[in-house]
N, C-alpha and C. Protein backbone atom coordinates (compact mmCIF):
# COMPACT_ATOMS: atom_id res chain seq x y z
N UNK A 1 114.15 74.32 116.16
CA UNK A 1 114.80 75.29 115.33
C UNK A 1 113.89 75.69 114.18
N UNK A 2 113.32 77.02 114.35
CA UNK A 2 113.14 77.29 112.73
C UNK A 2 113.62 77.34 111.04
N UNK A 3 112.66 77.15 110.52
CA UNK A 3 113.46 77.16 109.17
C UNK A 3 113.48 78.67 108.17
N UNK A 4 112.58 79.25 108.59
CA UNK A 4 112.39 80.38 108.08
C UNK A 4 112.32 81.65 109.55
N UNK A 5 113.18 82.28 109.27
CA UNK A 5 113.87 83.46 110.46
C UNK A 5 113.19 84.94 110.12
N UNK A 6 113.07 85.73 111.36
CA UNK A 6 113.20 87.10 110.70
C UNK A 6 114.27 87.68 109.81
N UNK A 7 115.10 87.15 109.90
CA UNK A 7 116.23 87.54 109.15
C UNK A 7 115.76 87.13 107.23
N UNK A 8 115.28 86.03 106.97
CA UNK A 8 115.17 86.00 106.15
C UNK A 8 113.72 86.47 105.36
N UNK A 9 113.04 87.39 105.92
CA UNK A 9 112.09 87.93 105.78
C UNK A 9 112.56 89.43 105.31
N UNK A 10 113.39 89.91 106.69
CA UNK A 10 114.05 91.31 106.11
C UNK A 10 114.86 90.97 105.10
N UNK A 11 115.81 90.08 104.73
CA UNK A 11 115.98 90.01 103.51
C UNK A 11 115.50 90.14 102.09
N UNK A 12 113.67 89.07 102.31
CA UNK A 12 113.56 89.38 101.32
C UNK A 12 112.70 90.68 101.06
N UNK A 13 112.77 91.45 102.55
CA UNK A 13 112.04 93.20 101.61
C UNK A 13 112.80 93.82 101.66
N UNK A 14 114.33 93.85 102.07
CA UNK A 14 115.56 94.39 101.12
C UNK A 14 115.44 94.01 100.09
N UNK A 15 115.61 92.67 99.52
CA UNK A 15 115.42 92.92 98.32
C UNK A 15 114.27 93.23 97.48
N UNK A 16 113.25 93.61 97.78
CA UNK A 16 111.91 94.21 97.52
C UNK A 16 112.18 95.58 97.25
N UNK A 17 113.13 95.96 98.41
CA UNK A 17 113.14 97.51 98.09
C UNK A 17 114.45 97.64 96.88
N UNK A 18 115.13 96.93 97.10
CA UNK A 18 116.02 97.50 96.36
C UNK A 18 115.76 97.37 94.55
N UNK A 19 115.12 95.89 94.52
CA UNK A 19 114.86 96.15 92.58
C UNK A 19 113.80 97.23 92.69
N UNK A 20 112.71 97.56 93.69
CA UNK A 20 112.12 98.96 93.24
C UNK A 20 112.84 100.02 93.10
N UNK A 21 114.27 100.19 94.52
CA UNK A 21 114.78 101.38 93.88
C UNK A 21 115.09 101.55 92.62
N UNK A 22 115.44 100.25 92.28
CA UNK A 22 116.35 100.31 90.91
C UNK A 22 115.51 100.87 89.51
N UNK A 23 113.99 100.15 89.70
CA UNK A 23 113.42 100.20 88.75
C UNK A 23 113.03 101.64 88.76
N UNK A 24 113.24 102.47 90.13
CA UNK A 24 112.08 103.99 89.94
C UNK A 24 113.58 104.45 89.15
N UNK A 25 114.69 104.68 89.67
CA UNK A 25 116.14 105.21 88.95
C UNK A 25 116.05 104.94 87.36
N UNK A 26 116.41 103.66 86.99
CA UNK A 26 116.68 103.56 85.88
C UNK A 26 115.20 103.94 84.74
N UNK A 27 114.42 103.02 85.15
CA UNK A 27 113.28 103.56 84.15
C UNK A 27 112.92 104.86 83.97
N UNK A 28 112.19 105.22 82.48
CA UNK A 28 111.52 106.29 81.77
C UNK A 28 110.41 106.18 81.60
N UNK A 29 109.66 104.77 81.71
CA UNK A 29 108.55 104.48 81.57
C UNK A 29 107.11 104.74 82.53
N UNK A 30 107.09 105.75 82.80
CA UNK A 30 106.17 106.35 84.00
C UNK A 30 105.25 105.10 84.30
N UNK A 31 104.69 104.17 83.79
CA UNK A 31 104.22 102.94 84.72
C UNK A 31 104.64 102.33 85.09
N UNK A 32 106.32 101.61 84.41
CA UNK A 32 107.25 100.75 85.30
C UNK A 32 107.53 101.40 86.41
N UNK A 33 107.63 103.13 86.60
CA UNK A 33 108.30 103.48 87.86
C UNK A 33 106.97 103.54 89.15
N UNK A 34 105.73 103.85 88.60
CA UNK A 34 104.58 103.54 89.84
C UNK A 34 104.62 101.91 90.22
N UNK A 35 105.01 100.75 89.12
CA UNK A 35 105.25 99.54 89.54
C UNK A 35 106.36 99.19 90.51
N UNK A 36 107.45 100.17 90.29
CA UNK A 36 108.46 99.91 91.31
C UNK A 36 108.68 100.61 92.33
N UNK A 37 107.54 102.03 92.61
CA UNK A 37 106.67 102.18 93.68
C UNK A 37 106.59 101.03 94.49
N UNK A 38 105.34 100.62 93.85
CA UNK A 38 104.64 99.97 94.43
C UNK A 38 105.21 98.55 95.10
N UNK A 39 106.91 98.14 94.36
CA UNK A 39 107.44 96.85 95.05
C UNK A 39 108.06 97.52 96.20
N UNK A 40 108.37 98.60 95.91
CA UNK A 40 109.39 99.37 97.41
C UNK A 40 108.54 99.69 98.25
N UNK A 41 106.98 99.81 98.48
CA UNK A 41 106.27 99.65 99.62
C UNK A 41 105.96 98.29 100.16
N UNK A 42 106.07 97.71 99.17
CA UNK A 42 105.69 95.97 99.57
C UNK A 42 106.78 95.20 100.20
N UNK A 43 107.95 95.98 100.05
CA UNK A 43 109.39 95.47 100.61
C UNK A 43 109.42 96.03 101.72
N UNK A 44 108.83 97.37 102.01
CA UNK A 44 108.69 97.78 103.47
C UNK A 44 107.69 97.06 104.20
N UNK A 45 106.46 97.02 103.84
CA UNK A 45 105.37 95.96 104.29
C UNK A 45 105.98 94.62 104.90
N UNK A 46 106.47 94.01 103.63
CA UNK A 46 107.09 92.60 104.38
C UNK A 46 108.10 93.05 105.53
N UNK A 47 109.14 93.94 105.70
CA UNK A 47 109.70 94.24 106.71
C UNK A 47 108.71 94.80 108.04
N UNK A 48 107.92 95.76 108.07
CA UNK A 48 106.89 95.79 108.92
C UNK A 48 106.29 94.70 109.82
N UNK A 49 105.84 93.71 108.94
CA UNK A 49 105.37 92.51 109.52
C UNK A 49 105.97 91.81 110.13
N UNK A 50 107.46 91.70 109.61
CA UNK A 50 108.47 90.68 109.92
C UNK A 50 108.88 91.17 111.61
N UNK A 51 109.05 92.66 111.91
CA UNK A 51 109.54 93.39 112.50
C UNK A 51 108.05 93.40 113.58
N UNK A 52 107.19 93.14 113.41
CA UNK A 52 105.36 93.01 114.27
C UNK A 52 105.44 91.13 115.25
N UNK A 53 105.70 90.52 113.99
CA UNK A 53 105.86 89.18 114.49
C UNK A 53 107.18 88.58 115.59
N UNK A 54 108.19 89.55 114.95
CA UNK A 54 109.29 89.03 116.10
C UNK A 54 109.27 90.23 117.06
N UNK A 55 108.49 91.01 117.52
CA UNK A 55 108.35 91.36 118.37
C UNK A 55 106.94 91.28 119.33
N UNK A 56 106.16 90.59 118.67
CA UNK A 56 105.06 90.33 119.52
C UNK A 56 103.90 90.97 119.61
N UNK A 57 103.90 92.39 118.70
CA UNK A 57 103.10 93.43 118.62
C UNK A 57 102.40 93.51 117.75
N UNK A 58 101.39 94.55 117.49
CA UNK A 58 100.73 94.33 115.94
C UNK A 58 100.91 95.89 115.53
N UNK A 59 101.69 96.60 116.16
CA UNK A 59 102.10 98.06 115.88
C UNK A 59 102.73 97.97 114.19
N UNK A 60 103.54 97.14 113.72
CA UNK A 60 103.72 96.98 112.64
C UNK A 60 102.60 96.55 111.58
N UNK A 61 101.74 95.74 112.01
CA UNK A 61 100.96 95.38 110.97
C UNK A 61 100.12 96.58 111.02
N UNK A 62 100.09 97.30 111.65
CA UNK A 62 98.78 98.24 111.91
C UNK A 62 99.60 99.23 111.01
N UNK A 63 101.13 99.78 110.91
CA UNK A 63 101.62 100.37 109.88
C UNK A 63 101.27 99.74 108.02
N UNK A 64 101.27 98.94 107.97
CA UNK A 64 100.72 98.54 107.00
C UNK A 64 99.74 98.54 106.23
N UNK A 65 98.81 98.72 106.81
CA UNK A 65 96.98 99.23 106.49
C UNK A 65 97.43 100.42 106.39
N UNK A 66 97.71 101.22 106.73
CA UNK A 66 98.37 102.60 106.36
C UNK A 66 99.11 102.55 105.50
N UNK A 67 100.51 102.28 105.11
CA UNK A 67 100.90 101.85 103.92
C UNK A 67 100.57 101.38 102.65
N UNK A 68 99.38 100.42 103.04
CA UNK A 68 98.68 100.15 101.84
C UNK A 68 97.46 100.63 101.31
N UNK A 69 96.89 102.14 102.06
CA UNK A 69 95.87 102.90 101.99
C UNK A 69 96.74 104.07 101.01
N UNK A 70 97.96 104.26 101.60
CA UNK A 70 99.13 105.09 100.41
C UNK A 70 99.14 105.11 99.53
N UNK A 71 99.40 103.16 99.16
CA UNK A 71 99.55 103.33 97.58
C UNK A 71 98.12 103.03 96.85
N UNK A 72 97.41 102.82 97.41
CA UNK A 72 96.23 102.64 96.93
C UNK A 72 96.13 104.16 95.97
N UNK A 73 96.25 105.18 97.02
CA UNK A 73 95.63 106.47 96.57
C UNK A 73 96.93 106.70 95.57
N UNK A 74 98.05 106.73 95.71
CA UNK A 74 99.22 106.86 94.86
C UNK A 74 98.92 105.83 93.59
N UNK A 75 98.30 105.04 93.26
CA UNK A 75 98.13 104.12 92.41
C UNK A 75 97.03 104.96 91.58
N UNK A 76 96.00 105.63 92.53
CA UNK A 76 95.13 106.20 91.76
C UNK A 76 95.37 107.50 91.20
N UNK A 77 96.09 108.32 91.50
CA UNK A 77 96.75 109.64 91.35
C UNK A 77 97.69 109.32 90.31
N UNK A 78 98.30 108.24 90.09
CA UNK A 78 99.54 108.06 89.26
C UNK A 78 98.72 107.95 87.89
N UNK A 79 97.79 107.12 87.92
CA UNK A 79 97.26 106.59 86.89
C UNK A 79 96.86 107.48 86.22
N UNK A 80 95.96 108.48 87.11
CA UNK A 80 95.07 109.91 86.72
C UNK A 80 96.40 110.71 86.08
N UNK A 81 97.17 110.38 86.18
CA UNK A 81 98.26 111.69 85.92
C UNK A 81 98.67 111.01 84.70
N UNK A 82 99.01 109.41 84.02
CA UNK A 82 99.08 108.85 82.92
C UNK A 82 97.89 108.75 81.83
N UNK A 83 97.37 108.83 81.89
CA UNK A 83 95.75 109.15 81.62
C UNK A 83 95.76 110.58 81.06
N UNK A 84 96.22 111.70 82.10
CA UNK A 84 96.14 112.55 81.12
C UNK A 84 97.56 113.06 80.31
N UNK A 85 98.68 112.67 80.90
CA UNK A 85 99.66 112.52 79.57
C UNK A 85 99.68 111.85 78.39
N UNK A 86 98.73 110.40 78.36
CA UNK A 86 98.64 110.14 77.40
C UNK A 86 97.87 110.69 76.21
N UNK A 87 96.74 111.35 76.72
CA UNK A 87 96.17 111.48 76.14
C UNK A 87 96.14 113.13 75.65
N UNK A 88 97.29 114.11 76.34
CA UNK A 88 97.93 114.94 75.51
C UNK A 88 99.16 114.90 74.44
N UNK A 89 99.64 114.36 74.61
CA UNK A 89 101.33 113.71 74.33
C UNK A 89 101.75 112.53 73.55
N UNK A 90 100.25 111.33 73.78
CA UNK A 90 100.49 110.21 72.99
C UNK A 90 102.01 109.53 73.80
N UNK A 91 101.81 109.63 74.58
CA UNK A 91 103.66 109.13 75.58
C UNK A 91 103.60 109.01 76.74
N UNK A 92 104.06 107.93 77.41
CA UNK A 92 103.95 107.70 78.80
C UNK A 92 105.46 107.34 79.37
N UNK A 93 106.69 108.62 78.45
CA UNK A 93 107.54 109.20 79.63
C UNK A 93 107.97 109.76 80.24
N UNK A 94 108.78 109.74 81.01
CA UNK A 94 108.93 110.45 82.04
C UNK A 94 109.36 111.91 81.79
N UNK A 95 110.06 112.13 80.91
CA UNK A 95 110.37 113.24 79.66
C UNK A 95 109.23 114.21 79.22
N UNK A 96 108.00 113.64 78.82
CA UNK A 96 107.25 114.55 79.06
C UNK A 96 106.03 114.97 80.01
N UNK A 97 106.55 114.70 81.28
CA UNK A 97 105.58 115.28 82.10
C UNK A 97 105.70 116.71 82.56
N UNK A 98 106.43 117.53 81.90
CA UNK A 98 107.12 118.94 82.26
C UNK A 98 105.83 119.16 81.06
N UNK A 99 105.31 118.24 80.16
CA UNK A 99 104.70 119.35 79.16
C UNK A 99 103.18 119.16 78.97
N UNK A 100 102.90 119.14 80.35
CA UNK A 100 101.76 119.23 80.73
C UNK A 100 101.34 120.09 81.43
N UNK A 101 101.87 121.16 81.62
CA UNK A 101 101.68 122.67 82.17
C UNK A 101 100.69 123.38 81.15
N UNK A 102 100.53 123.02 80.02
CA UNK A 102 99.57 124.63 79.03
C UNK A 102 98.86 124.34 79.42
């Protein structure tokens, strides 16, 4: 008998995804919400894998290197985009990214 299941793997990237949903919703803080990005891909990841291993395949893990080539570039784009709000605005929320149009 195992002690650790697929089941409790998809569990824990449900719950991976879900404090990211929570954190992209509730936060204003334009880096907490690329951080909770970044847990809601890692909650899919662990599901990917989980979903590769109990089936025998590596079609899932191979989604993953893809997934994590995503946020790589989303990590770098996000940053570039805080970077230059901060440094018009003095503010990194979410409130003023509309005022970065002039």
């Amino acid at each position: 008998m195992e002690l650790v299941t697929p089941h409790h793997f998809l569990a824990l990237g449900a719950l991976l995804f879900g404090i990211g949903f929570f954190g992209v919703v509730v936060r204003r803080n334009l880096l907490l919400v690329l951080m909770s990005l970044e847990l809601m891909l890692n909650g899919v990841n662990v599901a990917l894998v989980s979903f590769s291993r109990a089936g025998l395949n590596l079609d899932g893990s191979l989604f993953v290197f893809f997934i994590m080539t995503v946020a790589a570039a989303e990590v770098a784009l996000g940053l570039a985009l805080l970077v230059a709000l901060y440094k018009r605005r003095q503010s990194v929320f979410s409130e003023d990214m509309s005022l970065l149009r002039n």
